[in-house]
C-alpha atoms as a PDB file:
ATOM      1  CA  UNK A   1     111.367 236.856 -58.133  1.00  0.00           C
ATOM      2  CA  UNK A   2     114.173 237.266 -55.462  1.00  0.00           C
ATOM      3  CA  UNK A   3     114.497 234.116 -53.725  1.00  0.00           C
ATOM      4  CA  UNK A   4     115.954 235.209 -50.585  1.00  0.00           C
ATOM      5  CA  UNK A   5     112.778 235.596 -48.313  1.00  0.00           C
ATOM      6  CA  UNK A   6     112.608 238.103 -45.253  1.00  0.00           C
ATOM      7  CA  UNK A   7     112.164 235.874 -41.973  1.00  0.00           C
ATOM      8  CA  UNK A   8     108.963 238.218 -41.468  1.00  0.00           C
ATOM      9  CA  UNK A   9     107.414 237.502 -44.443  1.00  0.00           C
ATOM     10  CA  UNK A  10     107.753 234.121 -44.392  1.00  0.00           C
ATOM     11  CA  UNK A  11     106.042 233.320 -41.116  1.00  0.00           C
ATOM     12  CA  UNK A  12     102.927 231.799 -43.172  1.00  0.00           C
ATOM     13  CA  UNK A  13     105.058 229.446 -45.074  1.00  0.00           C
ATOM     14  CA  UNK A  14     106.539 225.992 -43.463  1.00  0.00           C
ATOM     15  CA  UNK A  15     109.646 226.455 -42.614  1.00  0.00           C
ATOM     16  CA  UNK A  16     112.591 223.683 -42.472  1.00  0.00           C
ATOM     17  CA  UNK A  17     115.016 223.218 -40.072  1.00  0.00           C
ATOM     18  CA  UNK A  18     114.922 226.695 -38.822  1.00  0.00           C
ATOM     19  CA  UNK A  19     115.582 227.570 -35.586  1.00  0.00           C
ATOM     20  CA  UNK A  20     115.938 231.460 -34.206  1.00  0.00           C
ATOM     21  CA  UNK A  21     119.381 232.419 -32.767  1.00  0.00           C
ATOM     22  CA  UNK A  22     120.722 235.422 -31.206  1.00  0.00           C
ATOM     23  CA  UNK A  23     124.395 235.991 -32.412  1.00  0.00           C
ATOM     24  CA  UNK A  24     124.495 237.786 -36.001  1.00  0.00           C
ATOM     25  CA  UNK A  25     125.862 235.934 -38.951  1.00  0.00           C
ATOM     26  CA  UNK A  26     127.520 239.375 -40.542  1.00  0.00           C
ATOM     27  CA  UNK A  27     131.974 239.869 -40.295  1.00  0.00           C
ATOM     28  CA  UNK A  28     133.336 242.068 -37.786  1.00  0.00           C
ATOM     29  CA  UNK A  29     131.517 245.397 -39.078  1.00  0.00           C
ATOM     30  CA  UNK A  30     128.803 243.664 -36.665  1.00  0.00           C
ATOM     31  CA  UNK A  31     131.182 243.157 -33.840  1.00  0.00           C
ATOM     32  CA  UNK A  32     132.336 245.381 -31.116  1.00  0.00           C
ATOM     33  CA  UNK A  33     135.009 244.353 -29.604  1.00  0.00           C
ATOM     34  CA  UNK A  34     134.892 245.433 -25.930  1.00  0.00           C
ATOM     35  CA  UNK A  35     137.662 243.135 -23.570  1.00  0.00           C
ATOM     36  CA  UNK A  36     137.099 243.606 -19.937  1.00  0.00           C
ATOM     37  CA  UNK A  37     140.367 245.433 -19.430  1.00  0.00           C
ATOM     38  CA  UNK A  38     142.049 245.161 -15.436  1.00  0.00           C
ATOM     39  CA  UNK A  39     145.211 247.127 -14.290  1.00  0.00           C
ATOM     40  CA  UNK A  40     146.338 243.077 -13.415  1.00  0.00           C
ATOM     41  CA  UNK A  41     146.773 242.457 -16.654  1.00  0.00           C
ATOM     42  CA  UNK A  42     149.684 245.408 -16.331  1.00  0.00           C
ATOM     43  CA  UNK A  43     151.916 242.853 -14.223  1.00  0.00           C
ATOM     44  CA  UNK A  44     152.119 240.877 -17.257  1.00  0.00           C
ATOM     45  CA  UNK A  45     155.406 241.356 -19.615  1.00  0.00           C
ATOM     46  CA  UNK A  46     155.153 239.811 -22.775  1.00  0.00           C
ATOM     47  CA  UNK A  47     157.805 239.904 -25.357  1.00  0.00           C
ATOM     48  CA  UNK A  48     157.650 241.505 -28.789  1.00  0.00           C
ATOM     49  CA  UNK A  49     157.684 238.414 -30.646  1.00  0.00           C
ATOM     50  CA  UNK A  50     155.268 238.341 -34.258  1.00  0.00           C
ATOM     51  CA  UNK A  51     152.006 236.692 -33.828  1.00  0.00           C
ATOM     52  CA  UNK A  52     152.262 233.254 -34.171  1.00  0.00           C
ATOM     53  CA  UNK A  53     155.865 232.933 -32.663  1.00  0.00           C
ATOM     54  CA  UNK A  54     156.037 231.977 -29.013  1.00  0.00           C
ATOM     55  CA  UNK A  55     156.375 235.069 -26.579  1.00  0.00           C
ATOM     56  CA  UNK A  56     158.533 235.524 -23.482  1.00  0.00           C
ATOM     57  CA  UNK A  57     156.419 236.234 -20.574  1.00  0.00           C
ATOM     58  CA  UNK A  58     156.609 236.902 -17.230  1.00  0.00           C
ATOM     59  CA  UNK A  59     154.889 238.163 -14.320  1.00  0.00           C
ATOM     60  CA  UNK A  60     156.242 241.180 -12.168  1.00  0.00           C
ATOM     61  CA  UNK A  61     153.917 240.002  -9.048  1.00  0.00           C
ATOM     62  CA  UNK A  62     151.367 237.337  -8.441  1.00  0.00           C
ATOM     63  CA  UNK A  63     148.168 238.403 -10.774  1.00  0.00           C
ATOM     64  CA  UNK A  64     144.513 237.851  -8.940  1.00  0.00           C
ATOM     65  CA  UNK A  65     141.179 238.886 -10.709  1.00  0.00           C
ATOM     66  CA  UNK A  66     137.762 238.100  -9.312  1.00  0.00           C
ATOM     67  CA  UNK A  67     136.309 237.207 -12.503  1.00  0.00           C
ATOM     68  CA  UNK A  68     137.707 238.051 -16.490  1.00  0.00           C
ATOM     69  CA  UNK A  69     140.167 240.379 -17.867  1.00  0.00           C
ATOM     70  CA  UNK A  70     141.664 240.660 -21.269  1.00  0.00           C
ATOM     71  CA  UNK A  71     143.475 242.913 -23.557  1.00  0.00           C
ATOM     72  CA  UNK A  72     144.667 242.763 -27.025  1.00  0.00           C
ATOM     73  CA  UNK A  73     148.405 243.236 -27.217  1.00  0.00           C
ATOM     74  CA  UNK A  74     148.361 243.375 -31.197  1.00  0.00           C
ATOM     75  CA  UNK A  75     144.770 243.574 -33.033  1.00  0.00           C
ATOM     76  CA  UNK A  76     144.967 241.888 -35.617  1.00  0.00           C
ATOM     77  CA  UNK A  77     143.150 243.195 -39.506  1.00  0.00           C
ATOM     78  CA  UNK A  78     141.347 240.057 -39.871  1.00  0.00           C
ATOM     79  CA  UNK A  79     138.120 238.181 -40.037  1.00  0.00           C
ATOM     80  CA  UNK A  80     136.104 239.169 -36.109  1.00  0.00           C
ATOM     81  CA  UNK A  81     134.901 236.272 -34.084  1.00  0.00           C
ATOM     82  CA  UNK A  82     131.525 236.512 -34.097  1.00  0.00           C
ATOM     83  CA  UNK A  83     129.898 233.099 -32.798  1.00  0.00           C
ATOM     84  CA  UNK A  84     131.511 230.885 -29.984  1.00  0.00           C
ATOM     85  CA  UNK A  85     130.610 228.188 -32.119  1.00  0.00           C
ATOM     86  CA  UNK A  86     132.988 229.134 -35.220  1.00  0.00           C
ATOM     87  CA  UNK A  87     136.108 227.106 -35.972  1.00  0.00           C
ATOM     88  CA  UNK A  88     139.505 228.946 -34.865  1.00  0.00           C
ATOM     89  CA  UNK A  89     143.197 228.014 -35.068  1.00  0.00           C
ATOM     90  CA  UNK A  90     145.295 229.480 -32.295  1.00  0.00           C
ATOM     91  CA  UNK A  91     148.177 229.102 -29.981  1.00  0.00           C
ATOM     92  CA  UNK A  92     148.385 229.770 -26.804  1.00  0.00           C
ATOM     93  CA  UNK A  93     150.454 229.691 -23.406  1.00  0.00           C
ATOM     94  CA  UNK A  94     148.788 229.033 -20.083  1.00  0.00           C
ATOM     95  CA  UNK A  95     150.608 230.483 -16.642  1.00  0.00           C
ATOM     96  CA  UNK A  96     149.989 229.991 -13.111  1.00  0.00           C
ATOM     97  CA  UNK A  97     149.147 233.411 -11.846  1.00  0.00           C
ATOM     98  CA  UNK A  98     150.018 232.644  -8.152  1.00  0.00           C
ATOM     99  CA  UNK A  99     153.213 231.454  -8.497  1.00  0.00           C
ATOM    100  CA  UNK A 100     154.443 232.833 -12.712  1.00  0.00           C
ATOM    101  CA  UNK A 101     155.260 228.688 -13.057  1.00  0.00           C
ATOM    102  CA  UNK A 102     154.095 228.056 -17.154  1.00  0.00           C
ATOM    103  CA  UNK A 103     151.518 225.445 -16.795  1.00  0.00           C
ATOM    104  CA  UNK A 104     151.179 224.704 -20.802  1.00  0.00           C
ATOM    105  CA  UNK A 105     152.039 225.902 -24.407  1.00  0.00           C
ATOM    106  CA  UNK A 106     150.996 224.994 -27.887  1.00  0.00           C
ATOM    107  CA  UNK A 107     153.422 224.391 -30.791  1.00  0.00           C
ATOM    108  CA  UNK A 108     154.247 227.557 -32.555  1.00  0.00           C
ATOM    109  CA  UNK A 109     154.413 225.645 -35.568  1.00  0.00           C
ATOM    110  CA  UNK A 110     152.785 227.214 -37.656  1.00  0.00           C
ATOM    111  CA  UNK A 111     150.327 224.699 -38.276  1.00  0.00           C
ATOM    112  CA  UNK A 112     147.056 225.859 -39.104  1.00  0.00           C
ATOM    113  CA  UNK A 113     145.241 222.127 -39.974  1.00  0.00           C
ATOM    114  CA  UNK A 114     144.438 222.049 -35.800  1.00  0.00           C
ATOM    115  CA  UNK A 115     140.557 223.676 -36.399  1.00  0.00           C
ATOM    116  CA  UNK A 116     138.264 223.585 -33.654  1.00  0.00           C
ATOM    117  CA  UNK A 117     135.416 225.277 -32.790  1.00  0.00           C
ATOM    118  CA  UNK A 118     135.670 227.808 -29.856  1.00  0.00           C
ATOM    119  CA  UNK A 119     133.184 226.371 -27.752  1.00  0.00           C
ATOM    120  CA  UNK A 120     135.238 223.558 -27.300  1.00  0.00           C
ATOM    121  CA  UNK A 121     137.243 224.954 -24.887  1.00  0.00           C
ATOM    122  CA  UNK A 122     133.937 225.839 -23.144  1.00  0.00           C
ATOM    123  CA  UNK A 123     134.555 222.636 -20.984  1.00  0.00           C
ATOM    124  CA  UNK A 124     138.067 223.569 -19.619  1.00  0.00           C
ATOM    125  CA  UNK A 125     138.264 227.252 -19.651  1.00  0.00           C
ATOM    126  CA  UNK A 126     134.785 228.913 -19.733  1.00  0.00           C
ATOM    127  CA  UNK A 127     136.659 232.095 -19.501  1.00  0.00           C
ATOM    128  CA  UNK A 128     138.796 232.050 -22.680  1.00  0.00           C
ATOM    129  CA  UNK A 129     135.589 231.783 -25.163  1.00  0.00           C
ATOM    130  CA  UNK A 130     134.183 234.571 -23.416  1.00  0.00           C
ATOM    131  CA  UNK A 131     137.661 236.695 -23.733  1.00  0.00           C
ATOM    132  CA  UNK A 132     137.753 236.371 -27.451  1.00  0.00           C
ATOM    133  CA  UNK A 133     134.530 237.156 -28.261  1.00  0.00           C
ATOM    134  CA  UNK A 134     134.687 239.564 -31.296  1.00  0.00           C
ATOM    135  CA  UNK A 135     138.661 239.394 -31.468  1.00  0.00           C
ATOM    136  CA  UNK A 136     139.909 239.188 -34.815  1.00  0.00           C
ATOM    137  CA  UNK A 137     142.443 236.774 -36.833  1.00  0.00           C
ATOM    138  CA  UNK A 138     146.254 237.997 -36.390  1.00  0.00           C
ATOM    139  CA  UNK A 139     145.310 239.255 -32.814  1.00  0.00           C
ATOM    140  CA  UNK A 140     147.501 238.835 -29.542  1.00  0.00           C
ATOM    141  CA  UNK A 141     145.368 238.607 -26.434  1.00  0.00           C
ATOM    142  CA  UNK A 142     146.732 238.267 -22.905  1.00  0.00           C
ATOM    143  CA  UNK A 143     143.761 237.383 -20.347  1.00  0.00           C
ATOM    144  CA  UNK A 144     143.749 236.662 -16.225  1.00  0.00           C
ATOM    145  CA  UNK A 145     140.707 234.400 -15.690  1.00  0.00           C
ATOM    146  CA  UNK A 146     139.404 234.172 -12.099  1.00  0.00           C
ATOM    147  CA  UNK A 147     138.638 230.903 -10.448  1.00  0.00           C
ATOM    148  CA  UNK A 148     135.194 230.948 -12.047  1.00  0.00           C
ATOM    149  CA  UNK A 149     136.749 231.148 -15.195  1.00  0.00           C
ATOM    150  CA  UNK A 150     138.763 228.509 -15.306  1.00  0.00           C
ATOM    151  CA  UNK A 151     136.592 224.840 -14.346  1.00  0.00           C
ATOM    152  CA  UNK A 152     138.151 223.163 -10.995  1.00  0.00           C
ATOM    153  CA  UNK A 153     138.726 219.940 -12.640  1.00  0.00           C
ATOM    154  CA  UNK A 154     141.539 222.001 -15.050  1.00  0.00           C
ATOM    155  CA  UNK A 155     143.231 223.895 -12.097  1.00  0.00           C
ATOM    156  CA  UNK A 156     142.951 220.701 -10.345  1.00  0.00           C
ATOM    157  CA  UNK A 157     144.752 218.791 -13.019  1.00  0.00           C
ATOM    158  CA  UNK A 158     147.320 221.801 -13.925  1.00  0.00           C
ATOM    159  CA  UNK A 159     147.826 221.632 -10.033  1.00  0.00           C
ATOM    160  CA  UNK A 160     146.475 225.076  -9.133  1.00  0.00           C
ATOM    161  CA  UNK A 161     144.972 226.108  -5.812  1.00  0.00           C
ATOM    162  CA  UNK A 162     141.071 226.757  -5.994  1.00  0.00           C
ATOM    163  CA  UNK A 163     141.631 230.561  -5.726  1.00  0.00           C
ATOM    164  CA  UNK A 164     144.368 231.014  -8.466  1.00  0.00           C
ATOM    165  CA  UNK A 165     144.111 233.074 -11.427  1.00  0.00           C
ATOM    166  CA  UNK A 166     145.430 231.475 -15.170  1.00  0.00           C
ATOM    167  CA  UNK A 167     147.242 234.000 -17.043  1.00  0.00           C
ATOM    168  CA  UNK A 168     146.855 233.082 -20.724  1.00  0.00           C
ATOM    169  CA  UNK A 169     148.242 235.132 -23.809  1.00  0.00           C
ATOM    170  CA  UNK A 170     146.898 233.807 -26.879  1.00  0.00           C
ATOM    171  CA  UNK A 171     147.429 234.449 -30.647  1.00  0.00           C
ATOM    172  CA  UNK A 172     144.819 233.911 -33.229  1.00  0.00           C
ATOM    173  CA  UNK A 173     145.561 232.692 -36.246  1.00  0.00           C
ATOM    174  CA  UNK A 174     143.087 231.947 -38.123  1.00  0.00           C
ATOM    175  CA  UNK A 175     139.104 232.608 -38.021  1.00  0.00           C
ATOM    176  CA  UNK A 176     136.940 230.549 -40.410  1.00  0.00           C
ATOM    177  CA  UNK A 177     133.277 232.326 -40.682  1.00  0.00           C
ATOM    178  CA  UNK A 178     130.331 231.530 -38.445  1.00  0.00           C
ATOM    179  CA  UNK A 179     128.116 231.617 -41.873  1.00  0.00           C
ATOM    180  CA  UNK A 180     127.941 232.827 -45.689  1.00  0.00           C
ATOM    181  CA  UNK A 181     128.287 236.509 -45.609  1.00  0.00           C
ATOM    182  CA  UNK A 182     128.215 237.076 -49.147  1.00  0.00           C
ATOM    183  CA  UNK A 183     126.344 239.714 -51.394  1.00  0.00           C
ATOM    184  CA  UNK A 184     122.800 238.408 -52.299  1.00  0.00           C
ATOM    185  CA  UNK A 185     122.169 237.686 -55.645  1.00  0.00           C
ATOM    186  CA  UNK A 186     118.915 237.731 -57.399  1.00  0.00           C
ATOM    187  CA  UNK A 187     117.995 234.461 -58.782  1.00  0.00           C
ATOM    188  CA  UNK A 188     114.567 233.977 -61.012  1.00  0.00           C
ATOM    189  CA  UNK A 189     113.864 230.070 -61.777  1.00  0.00           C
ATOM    190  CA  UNK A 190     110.489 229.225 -61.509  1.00  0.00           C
ATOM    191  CA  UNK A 191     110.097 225.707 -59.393  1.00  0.00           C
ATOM    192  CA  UNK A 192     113.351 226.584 -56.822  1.00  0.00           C
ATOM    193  CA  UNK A 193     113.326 226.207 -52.997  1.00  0.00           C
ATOM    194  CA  UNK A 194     113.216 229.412 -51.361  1.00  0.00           C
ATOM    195  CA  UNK A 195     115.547 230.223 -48.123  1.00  0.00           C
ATOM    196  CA  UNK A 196     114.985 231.990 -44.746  1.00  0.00           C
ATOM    197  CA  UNK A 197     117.860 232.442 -42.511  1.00  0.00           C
ATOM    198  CA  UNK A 198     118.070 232.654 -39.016  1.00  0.00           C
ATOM    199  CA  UNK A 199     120.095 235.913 -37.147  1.00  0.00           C
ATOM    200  CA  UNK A 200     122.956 233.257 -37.089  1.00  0.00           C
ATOM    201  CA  UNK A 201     122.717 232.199 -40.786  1.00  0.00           C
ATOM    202  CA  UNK A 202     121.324 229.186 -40.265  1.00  0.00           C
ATOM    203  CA  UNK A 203     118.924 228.479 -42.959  1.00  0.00           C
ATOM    204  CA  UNK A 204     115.582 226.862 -43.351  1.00  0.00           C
ATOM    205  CA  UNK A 205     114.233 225.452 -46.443  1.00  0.00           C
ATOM    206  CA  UNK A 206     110.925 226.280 -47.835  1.00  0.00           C
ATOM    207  CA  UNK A 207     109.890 223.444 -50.463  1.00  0.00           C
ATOM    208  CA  UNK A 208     107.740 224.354 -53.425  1.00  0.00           C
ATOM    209  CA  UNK A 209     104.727 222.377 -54.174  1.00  0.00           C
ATOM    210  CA  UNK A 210     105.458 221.281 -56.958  1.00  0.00           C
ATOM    211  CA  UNK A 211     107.438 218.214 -58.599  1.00  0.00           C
ATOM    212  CA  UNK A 212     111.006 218.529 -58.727  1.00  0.00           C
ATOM    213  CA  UNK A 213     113.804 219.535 -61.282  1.00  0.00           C
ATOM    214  CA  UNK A 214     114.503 216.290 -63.476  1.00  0.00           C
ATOM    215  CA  UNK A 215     117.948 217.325 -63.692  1.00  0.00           C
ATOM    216  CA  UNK A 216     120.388 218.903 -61.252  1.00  0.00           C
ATOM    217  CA  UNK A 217     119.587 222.672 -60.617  1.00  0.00           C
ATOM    218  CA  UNK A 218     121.737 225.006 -58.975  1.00  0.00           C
ATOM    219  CA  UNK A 219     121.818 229.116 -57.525  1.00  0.00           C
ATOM    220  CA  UNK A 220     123.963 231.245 -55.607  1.00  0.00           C
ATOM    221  CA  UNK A 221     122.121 232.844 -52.808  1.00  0.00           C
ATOM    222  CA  UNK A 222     125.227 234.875 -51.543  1.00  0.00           C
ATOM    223  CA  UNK A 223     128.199 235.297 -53.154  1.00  0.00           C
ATOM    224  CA  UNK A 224     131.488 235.500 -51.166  1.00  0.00           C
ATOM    225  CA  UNK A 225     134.717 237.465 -52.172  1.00  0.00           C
ATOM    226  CA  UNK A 226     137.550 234.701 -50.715  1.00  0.00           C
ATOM    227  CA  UNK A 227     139.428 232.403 -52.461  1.00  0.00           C
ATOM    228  CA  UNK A 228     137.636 229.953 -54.622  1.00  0.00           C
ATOM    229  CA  UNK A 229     137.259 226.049 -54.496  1.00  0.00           C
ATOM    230  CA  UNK A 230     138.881 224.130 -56.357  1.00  0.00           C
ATOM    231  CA  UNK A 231     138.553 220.379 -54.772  1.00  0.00           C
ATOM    232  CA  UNK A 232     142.552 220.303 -54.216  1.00  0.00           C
ATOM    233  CA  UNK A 233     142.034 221.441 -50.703  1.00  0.00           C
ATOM    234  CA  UNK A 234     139.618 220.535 -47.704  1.00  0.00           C
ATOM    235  CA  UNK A 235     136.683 223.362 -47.830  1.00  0.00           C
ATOM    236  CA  UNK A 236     134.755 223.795 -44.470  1.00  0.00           C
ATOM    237  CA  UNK A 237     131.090 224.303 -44.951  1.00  0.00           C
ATOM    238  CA  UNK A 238     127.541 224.332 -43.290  1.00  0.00           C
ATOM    239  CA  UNK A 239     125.191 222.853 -44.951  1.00  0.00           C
ATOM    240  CA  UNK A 240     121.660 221.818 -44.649  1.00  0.00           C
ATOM    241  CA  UNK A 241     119.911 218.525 -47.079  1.00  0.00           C
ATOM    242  CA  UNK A 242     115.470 218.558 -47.340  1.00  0.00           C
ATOM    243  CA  UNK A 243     114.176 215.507 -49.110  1.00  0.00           C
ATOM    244  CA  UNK A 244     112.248 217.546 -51.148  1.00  0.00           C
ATOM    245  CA  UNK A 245     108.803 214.919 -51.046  1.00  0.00           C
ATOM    246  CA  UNK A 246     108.309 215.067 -47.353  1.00  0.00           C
ATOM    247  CA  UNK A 247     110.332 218.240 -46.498  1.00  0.00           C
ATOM    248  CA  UNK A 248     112.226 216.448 -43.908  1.00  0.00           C
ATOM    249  CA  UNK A 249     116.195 217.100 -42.460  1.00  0.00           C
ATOM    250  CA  UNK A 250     118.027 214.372 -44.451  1.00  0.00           C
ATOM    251  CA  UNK A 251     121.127 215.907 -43.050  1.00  0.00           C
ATOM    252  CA  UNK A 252     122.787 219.213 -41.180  1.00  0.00           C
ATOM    253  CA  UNK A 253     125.939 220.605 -40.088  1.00  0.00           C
ATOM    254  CA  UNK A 254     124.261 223.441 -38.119  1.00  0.00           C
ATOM    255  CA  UNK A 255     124.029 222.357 -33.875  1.00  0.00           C
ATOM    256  CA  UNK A 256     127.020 220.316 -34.488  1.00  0.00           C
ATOM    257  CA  UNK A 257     129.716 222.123 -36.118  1.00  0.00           C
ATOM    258  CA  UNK A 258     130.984 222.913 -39.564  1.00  0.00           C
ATOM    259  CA  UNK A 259     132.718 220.026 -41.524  1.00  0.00           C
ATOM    260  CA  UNK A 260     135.638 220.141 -43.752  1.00  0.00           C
ATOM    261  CA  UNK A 261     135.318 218.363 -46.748  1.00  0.00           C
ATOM    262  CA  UNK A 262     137.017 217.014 -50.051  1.00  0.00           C
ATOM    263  CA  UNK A 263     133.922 218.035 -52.325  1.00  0.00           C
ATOM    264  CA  UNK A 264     134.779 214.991 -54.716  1.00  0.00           C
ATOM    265  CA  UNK A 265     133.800 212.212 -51.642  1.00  0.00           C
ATOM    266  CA  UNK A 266     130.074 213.755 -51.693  1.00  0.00           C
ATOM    267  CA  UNK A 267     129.434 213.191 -55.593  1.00  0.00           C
ATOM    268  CA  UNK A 268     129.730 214.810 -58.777  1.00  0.00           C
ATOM    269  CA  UNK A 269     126.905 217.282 -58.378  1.00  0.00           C
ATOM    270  CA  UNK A 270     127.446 218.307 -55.572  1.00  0.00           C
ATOM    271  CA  UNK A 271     131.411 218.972 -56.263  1.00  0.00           C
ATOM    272  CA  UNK A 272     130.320 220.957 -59.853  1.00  0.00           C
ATOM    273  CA  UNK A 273     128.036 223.234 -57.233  1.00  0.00           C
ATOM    274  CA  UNK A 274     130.826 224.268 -55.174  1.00  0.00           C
ATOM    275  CA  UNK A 275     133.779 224.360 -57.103  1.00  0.00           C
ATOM    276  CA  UNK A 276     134.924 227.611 -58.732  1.00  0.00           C
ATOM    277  CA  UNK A 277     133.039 229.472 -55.862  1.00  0.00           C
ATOM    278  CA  UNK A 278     134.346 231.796 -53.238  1.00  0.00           C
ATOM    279  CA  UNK A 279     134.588 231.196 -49.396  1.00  0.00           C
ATOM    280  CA  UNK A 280     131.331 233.606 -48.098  1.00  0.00           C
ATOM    281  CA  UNK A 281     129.327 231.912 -50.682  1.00  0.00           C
ATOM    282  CA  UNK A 282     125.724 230.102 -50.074  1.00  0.00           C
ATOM    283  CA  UNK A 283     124.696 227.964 -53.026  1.00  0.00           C
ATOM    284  CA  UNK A 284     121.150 226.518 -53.329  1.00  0.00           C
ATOM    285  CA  UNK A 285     121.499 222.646 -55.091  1.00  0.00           C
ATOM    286  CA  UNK A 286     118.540 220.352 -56.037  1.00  0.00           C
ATOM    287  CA  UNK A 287     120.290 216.820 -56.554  1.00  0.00           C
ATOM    288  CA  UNK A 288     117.776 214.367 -57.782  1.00  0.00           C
ATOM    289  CA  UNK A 289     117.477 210.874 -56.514  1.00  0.00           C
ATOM    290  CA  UNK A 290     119.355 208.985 -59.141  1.00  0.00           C
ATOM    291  CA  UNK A 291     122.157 211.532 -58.488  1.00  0.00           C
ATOM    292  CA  UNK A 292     125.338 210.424 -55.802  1.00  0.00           C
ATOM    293  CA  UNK A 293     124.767 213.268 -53.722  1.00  0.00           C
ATOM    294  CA  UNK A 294     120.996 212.478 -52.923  1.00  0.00           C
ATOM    295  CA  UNK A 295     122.576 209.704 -50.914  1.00  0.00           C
ATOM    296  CA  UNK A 296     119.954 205.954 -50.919  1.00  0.00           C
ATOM    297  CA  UNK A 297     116.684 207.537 -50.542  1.00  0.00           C
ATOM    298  CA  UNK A 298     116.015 207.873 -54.148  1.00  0.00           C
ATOM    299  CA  UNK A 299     114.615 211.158 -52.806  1.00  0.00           C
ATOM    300  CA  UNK A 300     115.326 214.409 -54.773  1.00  0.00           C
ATOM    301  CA  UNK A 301     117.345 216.635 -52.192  1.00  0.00           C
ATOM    302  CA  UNK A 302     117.844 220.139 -51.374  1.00  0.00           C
ATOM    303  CA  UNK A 303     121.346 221.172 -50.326  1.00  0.00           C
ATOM    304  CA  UNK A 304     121.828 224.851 -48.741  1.00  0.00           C
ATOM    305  CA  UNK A 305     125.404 225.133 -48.199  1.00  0.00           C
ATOM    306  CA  UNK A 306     127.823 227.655 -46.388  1.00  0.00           C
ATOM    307  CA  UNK A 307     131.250 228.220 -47.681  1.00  0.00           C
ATOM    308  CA  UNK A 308     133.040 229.361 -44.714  1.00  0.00           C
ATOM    309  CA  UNK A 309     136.963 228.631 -45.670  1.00  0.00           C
ATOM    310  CA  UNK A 310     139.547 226.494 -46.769  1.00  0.00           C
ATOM    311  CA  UNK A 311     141.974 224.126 -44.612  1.00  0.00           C
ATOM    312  CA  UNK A 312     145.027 223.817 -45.428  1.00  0.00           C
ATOM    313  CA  UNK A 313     146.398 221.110 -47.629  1.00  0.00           C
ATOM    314  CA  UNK A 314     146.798 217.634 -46.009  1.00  0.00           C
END
């Protein structure tokens, strides 16, 4: 039997820890990337610098918007940002559009260990989530954001008057997924957990009736074609845990952000389930109680976990 259920077909069954979503789980074939271009941005010279190097720029007269404008200066060939909550790496430089004055600037150092989810920046400059929405990895965007765009408290602090527009350019250098977006695979075991998935990926966990597996029991739902885990390097994941007697969330990444992990620290099970797979993959594990990765319930648990890249070495 295929194990991957249709969300339609599995209204009847009890469903856990899934929650509907409106932003699609799929790479950038799913993502039209449509900035909200302004002849302002035209007063803005930036240099020819490569992506990932810092760019001269300057302003040939004072740049106002009412509201957002970007445009992508180089588009990059890589993975599409398709969730404001996915993990990025960029650098950026922040101008004063009233005046030209540089207000701040990241490192160009190459570093790509600084991960953090888009929506962080959700709190500071509203604007600059919204700007990069389906831009991909190894893309230069240069964006005006209006006063609305841009929360008072941050032109407050960068010592901007309440009217001003920030001039950003931005490169993006990395973009982790948003979920698995492997091919499915057909899996057969009798006994198994069966998976529905959200529009953003996120799964839920439908729990057979049944007793358990007496010894660990593992499938690949999707399988990715990235570079595999091997447990030398950080791999950042979503995952999901059931206790598998009462069904219940024992633990999730999913509403708070995808963690990076060292597959070792969460048991030997649970490392032999991920390593040798591919970032895009989503692997199905049933970890029974006496087992490190089932954590001190004694409970037999049921891991659904999201490969969605590798950090870089610490």
């Amino acid at each position: 039997m295929r194990r991957i259920l249709a969300a339609a077909g599995a209204l009847s069954l009890t469903v856990v820890a899934l929650t509907a979503c409106s932003t699609p789980s799929g790479g950038s074939a799913s993502c039209l990337r449509e900035p909200a271009d302004s002849s302002a941005l035209d007063l803005v010279q930036v240099g020819e610098a490569p992506v990932g190097t810092e760019p001269e720029i300057s302003l040939g007269a004072p740049v106002h918007v009412d509201g957002l404008a970007a445009r992508d200066l180089v588009v990059g060939d890589g993975r599409a940002i398709t969730s404001d909550a996915q993990d990025v790496v960029f650098d950026l430089t922040v101008i004063d559009g009233s005046s030209g004055a540089p207000i701040a600037a990241s490192g160009y150092s190459g570093d790509l260990s600084q991960v953090y989810p888009l929506d962080n920046w959700e709190a500071t400059f509203p604007g600059l989530v919204d700007a990069l929405a389906c831009a991909t990895e190894g893309s230069r965007v240069v964006m005006a954001l209006g006063p609305d765009e841009v929360t008072a408290d941050t032109r407050a602090r960068f010592g901007m008057g309440p009217d001003a527009t920030t001039v950003v350019v931005l490169d993006l250098q990395k973009v982790y997924l948003a979920a698995a977006d492997g091919a499915e695979q057909f899996n057969d075991r009798s006994g198994m957990p069966s998976v529905v998935r959200a529009p953003d990926g996120r799964p839920g966990i439908v729990v057979p009736d049944a007793e358990p597996p007496a010894e660990v029991a593992v499938e690949v739902l999707k399988k990715g074609d990235g570079p595999e885990v091997t447990g030398d390097v950080p791999v950042r994941v979503h995952y999901t845990a059931v206790s598998w007697s009462d069904q219940q969330v024992v633990d999730t990444t999913w509403g708070s952000g995808s963690r990076p992990l060292m597959i070792d620290s969460m048991g030997d099970s649970f490392a032999d389930a991920l390593r040798g797979q591919p970032v895009g993959s989503q692997v199905l594990a049933v970890i029974p109680g006496d087992d490190g990765a089932a954590g001190a319930t004694g409970d037999t648990l049921v891991y659904v976990i999201d490969i969605l890249g590798l950090d870089p070495a610490a």
